[in-house]
PDB file of N, CA and C in Angstrom:
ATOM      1  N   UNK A   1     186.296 123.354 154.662  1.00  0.00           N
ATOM      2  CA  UNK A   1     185.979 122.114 155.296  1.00  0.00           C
ATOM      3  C   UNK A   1     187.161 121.558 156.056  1.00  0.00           C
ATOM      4  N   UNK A   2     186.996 120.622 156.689  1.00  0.00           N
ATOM      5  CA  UNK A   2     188.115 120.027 157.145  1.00  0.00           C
ATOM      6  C   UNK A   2     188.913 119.099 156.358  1.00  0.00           C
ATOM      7  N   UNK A   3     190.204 119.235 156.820  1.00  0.00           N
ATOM      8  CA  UNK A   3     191.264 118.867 156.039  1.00  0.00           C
ATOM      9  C   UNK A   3     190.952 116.573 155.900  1.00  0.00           C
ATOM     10  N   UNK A   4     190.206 116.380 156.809  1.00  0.00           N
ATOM     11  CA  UNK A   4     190.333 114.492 156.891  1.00  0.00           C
ATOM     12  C   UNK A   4     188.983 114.333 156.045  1.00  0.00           C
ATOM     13  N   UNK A   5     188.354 115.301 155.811  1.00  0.00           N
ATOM     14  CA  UNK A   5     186.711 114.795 155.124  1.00  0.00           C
ATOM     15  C   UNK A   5     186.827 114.695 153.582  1.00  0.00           C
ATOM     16  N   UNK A   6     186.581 113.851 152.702  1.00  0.00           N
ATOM     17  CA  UNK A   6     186.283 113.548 151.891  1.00  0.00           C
ATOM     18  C   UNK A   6     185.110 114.147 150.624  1.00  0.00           C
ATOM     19  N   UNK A   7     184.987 114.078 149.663  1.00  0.00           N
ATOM     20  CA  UNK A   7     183.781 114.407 148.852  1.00  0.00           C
ATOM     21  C   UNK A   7     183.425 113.696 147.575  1.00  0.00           C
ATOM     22  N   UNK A   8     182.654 113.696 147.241  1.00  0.00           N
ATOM     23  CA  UNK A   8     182.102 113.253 146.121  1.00  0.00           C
ATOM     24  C   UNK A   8     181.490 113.352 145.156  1.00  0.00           C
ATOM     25  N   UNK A   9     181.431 114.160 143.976  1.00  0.00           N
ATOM     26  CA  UNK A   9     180.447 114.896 143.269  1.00  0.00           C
ATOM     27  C   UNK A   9     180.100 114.209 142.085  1.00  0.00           C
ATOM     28  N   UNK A  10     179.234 113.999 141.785  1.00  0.00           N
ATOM     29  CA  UNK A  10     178.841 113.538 140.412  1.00  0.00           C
ATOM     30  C   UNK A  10     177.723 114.595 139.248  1.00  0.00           C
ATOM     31  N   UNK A  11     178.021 114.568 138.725  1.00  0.00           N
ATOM     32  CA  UNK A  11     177.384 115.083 137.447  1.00  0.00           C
ATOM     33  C   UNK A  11     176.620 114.542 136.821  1.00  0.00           C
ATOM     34  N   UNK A  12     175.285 114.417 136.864  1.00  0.00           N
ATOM     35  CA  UNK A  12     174.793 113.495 135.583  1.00  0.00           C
ATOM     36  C   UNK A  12     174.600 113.532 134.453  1.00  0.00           C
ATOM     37  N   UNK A  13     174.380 112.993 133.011  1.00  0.00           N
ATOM     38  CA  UNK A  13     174.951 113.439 132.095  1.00  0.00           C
ATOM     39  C   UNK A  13     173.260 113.723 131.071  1.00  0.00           C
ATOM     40  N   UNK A  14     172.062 114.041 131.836  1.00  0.00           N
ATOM     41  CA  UNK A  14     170.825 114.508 131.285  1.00  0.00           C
ATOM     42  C   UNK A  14     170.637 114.524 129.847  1.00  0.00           C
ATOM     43  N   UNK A  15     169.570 114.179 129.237  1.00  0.00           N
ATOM     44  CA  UNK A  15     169.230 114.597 128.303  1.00  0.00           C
ATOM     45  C   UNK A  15     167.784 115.298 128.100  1.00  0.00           C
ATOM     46  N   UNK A  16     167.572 115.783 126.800  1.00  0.00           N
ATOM     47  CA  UNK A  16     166.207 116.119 126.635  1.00  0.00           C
ATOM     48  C   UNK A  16     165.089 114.675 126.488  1.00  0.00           C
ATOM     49  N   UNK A  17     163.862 115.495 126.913  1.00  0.00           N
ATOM     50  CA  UNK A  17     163.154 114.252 126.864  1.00  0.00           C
ATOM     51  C   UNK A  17     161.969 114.671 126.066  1.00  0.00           C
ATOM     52  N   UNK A  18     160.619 113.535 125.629  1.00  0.00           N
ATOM     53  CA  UNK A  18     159.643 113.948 124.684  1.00  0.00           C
ATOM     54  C   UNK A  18     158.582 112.740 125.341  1.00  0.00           C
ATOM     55  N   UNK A  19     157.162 113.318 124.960  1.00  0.00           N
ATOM     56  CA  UNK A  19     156.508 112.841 125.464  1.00  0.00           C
ATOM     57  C   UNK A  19     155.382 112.767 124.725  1.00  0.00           C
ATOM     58  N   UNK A  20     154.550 111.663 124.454  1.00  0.00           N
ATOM     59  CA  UNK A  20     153.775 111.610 123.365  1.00  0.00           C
ATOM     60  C   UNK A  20     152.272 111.015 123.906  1.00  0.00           C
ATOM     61  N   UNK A  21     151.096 111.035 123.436  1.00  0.00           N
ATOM     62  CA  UNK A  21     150.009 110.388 124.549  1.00  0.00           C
ATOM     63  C   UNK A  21     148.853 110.311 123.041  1.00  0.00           C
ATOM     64  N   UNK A  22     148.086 108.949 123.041  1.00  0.00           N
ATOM     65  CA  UNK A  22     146.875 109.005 122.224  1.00  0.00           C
ATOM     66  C   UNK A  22     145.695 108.916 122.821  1.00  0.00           C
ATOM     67  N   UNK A  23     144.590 109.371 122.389  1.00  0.00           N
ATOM     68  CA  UNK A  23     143.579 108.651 123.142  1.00  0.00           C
ATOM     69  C   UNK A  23     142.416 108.994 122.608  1.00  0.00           C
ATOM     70  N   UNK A  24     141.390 108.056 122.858  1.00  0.00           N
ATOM     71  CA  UNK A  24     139.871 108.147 122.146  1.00  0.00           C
ATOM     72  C   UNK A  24     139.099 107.640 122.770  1.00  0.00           C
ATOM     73  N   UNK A  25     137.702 108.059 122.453  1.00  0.00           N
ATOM     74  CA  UNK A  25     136.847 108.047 123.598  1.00  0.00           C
ATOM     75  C   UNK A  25     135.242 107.699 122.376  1.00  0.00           C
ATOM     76  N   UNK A  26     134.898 106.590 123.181  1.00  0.00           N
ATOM     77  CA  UNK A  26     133.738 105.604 122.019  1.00  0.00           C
ATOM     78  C   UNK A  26     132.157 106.024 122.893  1.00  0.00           C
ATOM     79  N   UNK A  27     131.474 106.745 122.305  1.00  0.00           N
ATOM     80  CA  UNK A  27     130.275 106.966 122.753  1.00  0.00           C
ATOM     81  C   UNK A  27     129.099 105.235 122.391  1.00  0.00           C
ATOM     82  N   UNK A  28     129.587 104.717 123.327  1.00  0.00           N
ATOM     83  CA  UNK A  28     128.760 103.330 123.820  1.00  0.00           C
ATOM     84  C   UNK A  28     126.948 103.450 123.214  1.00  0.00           C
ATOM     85  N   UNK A  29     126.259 103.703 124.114  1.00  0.00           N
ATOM     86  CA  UNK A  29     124.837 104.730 123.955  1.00  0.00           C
ATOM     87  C   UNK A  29     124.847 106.318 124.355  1.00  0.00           C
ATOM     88  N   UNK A  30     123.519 106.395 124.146  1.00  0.00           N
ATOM     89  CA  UNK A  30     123.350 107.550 124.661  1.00  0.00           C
ATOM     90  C   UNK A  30     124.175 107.964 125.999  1.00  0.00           C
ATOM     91  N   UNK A  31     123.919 106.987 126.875  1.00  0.00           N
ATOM     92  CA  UNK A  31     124.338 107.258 128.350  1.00  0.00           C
ATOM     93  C   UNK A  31     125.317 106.723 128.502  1.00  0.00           C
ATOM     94  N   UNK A  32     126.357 105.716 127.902  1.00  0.00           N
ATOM     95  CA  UNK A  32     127.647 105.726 128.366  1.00  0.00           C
ATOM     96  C   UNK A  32     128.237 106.159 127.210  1.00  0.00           C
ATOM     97  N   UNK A  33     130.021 106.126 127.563  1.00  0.00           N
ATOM     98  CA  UNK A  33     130.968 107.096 126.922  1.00  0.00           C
ATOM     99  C   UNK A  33     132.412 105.969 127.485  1.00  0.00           C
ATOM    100  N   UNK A  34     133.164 105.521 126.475  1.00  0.00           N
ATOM    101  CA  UNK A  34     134.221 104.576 127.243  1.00  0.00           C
ATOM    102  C   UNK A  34     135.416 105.384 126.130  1.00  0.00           C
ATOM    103  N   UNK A  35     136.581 105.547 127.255  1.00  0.00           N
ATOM    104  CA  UNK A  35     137.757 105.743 126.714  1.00  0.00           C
ATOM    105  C   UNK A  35     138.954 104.820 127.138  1.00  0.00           C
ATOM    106  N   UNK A  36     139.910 105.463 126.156  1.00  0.00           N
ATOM    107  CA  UNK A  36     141.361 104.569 126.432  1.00  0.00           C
ATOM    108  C   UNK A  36     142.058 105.600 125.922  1.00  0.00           C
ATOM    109  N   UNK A  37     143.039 105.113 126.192  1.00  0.00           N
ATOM    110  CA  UNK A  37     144.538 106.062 125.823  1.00  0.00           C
ATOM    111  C   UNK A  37     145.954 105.204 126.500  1.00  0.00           C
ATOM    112  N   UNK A  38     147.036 105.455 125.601  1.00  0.00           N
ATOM    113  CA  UNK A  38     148.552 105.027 125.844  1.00  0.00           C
ATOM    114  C   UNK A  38     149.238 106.306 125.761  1.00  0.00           C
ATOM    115  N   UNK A  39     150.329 106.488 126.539  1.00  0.00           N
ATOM    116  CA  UNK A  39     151.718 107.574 126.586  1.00  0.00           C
ATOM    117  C   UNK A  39     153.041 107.175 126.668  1.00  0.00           C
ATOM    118  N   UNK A  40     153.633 108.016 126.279  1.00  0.00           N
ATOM    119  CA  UNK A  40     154.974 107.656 126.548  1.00  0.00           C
ATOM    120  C   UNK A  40     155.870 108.691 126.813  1.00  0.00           C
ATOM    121  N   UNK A  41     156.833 108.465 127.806  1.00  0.00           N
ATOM    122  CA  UNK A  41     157.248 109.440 128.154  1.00  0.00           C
ATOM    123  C   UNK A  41     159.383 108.656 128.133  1.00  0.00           C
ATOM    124  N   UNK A  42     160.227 109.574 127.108  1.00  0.00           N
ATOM    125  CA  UNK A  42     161.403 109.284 126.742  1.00  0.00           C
ATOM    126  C   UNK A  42     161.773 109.336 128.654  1.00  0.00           C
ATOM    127  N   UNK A  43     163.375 108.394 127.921  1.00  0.00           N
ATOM    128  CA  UNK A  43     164.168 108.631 129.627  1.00  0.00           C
ATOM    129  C   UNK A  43     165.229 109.959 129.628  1.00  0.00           C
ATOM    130  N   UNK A  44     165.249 110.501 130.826  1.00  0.00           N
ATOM    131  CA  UNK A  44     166.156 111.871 130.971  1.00  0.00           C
ATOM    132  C   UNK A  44     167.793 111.508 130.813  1.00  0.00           C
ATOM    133  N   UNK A  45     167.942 110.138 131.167  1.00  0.00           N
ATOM    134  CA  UNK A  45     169.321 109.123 131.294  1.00  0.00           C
ATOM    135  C   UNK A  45     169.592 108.193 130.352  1.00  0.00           C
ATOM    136  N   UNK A  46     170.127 107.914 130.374  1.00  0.00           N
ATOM    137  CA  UNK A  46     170.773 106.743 129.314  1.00  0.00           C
ATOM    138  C   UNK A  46     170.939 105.464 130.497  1.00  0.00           C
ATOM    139  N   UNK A  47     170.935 104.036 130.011  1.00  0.00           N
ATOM    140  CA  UNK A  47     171.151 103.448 131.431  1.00  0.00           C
ATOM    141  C   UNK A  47     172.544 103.511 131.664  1.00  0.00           C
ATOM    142  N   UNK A  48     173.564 103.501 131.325  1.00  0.00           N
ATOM    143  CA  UNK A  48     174.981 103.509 131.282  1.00  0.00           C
ATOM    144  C   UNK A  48     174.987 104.926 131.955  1.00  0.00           C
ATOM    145  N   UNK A  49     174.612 105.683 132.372  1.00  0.00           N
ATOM    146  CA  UNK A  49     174.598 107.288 133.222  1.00  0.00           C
ATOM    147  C   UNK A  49     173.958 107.337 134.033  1.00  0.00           C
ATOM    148  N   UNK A  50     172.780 106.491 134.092  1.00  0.00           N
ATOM    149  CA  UNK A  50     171.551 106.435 135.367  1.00  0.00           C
ATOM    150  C   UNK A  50     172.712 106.319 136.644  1.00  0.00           C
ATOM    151  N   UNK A  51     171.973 107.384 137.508  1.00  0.00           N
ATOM    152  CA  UNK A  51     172.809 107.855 138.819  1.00  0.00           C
ATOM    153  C   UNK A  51     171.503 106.820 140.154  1.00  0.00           C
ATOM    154  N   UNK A  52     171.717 107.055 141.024  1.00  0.00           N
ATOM    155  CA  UNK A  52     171.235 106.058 141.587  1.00  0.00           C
ATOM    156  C   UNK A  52     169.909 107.018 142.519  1.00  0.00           C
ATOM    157  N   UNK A  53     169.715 108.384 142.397  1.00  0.00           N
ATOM    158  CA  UNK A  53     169.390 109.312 143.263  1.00  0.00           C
ATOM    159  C   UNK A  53     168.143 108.912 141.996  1.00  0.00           C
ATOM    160  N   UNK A  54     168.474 109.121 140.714  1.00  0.00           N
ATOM    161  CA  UNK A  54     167.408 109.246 139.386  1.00  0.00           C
ATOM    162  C   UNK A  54     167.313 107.468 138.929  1.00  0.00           C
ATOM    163  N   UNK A  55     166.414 106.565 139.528  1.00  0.00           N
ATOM    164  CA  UNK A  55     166.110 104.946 138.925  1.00  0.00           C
ATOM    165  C   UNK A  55     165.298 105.015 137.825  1.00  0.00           C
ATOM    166  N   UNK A  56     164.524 106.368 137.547  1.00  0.00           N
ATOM    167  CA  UNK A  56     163.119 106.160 135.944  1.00  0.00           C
ATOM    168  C   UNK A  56     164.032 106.528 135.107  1.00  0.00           C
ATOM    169  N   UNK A  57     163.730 105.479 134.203  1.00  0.00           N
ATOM    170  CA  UNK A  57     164.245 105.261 132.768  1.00  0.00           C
ATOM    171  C   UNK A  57     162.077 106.008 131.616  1.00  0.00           C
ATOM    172  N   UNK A  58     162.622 105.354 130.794  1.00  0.00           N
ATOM    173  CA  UNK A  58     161.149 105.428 130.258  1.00  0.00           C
ATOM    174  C   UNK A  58     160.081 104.528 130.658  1.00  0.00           C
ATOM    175  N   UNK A  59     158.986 105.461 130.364  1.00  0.00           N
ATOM    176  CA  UNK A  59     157.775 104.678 130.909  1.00  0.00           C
ATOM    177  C   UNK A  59     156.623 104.939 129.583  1.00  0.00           C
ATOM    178  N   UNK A  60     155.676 103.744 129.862  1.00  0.00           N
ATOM    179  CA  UNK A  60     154.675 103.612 129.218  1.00  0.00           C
ATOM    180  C   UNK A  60     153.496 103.575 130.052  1.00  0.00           C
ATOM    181  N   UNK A  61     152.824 104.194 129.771  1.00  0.00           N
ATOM    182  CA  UNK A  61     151.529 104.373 130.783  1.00  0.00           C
ATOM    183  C   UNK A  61     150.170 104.179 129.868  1.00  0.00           C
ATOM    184  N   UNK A  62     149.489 103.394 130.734  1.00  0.00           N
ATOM    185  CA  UNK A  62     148.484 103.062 129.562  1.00  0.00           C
ATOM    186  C   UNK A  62     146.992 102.974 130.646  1.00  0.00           C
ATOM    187  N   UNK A  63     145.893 103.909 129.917  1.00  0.00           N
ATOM    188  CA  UNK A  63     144.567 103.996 130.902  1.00  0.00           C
ATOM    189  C   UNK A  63     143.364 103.507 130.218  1.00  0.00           C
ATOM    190  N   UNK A  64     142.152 102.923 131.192  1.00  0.00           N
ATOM    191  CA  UNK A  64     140.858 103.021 130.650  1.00  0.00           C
ATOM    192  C   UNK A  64     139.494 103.700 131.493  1.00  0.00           C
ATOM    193  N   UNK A  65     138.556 103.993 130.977  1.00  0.00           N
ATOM    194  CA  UNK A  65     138.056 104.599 131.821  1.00  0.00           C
ATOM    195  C   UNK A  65     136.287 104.607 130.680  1.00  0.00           C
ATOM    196  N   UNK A  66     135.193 104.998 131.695  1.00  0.00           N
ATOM    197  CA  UNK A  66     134.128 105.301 131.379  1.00  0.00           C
ATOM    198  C   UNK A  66     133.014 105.958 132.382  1.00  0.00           C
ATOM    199  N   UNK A  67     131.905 107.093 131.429  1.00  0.00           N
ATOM    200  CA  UNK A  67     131.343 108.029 131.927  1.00  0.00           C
ATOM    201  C   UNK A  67     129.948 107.631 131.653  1.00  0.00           C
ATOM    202  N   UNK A  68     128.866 107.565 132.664  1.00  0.00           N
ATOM    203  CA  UNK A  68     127.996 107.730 132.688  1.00  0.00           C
ATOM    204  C   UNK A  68     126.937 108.726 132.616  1.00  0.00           C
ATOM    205  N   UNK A  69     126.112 109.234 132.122  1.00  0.00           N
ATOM    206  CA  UNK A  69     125.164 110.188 132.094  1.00  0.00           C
ATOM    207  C   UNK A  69     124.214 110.202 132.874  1.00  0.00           C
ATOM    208  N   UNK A  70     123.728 110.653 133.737  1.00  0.00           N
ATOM    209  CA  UNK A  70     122.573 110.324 134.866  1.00  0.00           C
ATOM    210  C   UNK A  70     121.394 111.246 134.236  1.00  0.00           C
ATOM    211  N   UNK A  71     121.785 112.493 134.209  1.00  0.00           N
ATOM    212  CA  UNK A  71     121.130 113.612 133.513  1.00  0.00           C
ATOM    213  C   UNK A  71     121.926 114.353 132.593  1.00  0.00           C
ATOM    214  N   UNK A  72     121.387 115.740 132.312  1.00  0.00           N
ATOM    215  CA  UNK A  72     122.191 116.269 131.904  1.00  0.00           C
ATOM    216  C   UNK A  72     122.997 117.537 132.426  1.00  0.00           C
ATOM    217  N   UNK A  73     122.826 117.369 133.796  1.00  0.00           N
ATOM    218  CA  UNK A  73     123.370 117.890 134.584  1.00  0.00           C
ATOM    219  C   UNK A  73     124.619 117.363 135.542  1.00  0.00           C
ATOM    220  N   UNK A  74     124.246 115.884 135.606  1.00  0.00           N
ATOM    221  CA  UNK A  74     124.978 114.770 136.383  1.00  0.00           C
ATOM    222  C   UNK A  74     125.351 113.260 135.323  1.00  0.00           C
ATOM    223  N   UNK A  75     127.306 113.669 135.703  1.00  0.00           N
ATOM    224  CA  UNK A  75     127.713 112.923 134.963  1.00  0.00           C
ATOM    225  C   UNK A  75     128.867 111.618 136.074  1.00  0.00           C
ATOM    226  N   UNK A  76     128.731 110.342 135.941  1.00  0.00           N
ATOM    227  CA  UNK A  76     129.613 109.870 136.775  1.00  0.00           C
ATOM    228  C   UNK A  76     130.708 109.378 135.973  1.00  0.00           C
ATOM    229  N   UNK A  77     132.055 109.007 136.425  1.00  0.00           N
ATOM    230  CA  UNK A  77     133.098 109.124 135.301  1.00  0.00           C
ATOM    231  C   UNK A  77     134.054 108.026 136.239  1.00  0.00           C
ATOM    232  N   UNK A  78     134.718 107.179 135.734  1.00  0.00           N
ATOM    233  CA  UNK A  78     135.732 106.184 136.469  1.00  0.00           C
ATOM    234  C   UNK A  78     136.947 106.029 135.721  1.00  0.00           C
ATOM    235  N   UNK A  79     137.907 106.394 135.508  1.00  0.00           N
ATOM    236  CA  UNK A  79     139.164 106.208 135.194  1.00  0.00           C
ATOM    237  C   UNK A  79     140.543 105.232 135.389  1.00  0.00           C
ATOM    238  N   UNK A  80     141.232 104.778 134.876  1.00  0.00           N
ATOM    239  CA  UNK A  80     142.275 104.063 135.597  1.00  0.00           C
ATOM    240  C   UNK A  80     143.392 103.984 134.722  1.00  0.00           C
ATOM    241  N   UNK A  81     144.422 103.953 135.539  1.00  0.00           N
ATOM    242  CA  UNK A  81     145.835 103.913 134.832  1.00  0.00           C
ATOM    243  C   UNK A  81     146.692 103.245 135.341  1.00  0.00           C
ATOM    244  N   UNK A  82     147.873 102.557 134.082  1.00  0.00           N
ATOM    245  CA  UNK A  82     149.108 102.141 135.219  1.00  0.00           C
ATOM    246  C   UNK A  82     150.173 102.228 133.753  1.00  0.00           C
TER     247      UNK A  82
END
């Protein structure tokens, strides 16, 4: 490289991560079906190491959702998460 340019390297200092999720699903009637579920997913960083390229720490994610039966061939299904 050239001798006036500069560099910068960083290392980040990673860890292992784990990830865990529940969920159950309540048969309403015959024709509907309602679920839920929560997850969790550990952080790869520590915040004291969080690099600025990597901002997710841990998250919790949590969904609901339900399925309709039309037949028994045709099923409609709506989901949601955040």
């Amino acid at each position: 490289g050239d001798p006036g340019e500069a560099s910068l390297t960083a290392i980040p200092k990673y860890k292992n991560t784990w990830h865990v999720a529940f969920g159950a699903r309540y048969r309403y009637s015959c024709q509907l079906a309602l679920t839920a579920g929560v997850a969790y997913d550990s952080s790869a960083v520590s915040n004291a190491n969080r690099p600025l390229e990597f901002p997710v720490g841990q998250q919790w994610l949590y969904g609901a959702g339900a399925e309709w039966t039309w037949s028994d061939r045709i099923k409609f299904g709506v989901q949601y998460a955040i």
